[in-house]
Protein backbone atom coordinates (compact mmCIF):
# COMPACT_ATOMS: atom_id res chain seq x y z
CA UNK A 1 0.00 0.00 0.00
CA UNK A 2 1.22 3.24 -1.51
CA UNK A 3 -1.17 5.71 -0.07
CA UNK A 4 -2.73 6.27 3.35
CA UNK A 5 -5.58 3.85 4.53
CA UNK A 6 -8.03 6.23 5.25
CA UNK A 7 -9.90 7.82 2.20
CA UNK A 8 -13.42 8.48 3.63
CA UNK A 9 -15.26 8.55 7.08
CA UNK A 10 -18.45 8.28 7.60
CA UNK A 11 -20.17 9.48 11.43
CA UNK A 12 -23.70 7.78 11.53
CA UNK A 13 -26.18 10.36 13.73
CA UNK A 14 -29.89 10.14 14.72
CA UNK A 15 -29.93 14.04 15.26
CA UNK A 16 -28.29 15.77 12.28
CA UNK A 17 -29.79 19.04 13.91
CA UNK A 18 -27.69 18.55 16.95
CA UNK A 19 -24.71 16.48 15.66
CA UNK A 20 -23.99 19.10 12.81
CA UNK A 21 -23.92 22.17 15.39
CA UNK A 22 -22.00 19.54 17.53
CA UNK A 23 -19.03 19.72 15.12
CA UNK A 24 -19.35 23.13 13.65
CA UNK A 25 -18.76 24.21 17.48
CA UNK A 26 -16.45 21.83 18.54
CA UNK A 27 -14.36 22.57 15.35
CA UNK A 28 -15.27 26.15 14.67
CA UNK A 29 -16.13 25.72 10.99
CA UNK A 30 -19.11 24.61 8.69
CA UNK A 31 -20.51 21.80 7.59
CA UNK A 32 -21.76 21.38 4.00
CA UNK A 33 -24.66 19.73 2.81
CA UNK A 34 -23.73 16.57 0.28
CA UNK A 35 -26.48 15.54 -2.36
CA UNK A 36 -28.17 11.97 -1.73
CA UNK A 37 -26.06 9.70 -4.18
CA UNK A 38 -29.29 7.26 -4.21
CA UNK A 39 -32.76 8.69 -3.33
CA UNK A 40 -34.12 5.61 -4.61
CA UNK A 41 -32.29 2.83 -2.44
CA UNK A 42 -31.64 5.45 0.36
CA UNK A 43 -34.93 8.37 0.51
CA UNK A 44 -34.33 8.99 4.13
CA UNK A 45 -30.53 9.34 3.99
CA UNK A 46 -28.80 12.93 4.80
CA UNK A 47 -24.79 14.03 4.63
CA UNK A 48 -22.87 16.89 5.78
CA UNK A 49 -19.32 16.89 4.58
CA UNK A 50 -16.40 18.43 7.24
CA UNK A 51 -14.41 20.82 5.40
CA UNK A 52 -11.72 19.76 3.00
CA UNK A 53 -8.95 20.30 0.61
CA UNK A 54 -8.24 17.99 -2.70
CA UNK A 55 -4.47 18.96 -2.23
CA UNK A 56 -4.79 18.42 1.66
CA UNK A 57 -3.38 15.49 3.85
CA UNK A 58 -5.35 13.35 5.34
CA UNK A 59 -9.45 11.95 4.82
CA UNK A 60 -12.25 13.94 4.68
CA UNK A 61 -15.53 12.69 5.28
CA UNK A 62 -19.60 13.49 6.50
CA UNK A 63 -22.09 13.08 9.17
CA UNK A 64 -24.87 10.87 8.02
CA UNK A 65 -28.56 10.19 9.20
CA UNK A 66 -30.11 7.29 7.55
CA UNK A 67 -32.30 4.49 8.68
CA UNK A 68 -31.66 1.80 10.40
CA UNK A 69 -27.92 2.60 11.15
CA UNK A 70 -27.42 3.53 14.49
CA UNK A 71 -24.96 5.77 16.05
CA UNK A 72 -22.72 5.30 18.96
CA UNK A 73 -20.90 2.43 18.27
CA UNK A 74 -18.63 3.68 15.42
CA UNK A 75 -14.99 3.00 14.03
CA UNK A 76 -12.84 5.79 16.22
CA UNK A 77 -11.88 9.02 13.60
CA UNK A 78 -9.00 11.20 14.83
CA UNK A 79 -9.58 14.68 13.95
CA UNK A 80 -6.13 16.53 13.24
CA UNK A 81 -6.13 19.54 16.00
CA UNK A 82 -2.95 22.17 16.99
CA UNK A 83 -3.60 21.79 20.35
CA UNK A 84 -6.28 18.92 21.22
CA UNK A 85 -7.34 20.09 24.74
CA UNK A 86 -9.17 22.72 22.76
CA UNK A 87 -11.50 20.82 21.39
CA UNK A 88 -11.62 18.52 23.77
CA UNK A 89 -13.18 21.43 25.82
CA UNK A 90 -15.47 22.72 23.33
CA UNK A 91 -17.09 19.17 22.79
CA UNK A 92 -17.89 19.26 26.42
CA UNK A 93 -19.31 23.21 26.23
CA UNK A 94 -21.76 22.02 23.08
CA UNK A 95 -23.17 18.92 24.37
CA UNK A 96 -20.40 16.64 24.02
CA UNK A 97 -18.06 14.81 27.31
CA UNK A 98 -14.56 14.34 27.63
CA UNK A 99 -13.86 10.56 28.15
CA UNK A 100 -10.07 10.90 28.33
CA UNK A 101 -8.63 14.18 28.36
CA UNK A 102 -5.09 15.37 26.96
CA UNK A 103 -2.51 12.92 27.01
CA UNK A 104 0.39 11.65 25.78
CA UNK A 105 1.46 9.58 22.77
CA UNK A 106 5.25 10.21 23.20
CA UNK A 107 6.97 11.22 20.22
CA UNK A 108 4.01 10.86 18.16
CA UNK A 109 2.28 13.89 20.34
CA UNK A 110 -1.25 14.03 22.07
CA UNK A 111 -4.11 12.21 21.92
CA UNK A 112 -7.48 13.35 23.33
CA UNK A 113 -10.84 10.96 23.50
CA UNK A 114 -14.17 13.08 23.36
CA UNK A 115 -18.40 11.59 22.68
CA UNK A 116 -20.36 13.66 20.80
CA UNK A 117 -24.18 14.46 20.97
CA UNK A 118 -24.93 11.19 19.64
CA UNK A 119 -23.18 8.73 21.86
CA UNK A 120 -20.11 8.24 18.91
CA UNK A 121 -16.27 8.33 20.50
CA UNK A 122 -13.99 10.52 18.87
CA UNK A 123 -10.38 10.85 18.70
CA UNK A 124 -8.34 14.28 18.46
CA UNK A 125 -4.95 14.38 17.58
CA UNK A 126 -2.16 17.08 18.16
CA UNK A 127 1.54 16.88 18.20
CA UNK A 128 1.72 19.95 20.64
């Protein structure tokens, strides 16, 4: 493997309402809508995309709300952060907890753990 393993994430969310302003706090930017690829297969399904950049590092990737896929018990995303204890304490301001606060991955930097409004576990990552 040539490239890096992660090319798309996917969130799942029962409140898009309250996950999406869960982010765009936590994160301090917006959240834009992504067109249903299959209305037919998938009427009920809704995306928001986080913020990107074609010529950026790293995967970019969208809330989604769509039957019968729960939320809450998700693959862990780390979100790239410069200094993860801010976020960390945002997500607990907007709704959010911190389940493991600041720590350290030693040379590899910090590590923060944080649940969002809709019971998922996210990671955020900063190397100061």
């Amino acid at each position: 493997m040539n490239t890096n393993p992660v090319a798309w994430f996917e969130i799942y969310v029962q409140d898009m309402p309250r996950a999406k302003a869960f982010y765009e706090a936590v994160f301090q930017g917006e959240l834009a809508a992504l067109n249903n690829p299959d209305e037919a297969n998938f009427p009920d399904m809704e995306m928001w995309t986080f913020p990107s950049s074609v010529e950026g590092r790293g995967a970019s990737g969208a809330l989604v709300r769509m039957g019968g896929c729960p939320s809450g018990g998700s693959t862990l995303v780390y979100f790239a952060c410069m200094d993860c204890t801010e976020e960390a304490e945002r997500a607990a301001l907007h709704g959010g907890k911190i389940i493991k606060p600041k720590m350290s991955i030693g040379e590899h930097g910090f590590i923060a753990l944080i649940e969002d409004t809709e019971g998922n576990m996210v990671g955020l990552y900063s190397m100061q």
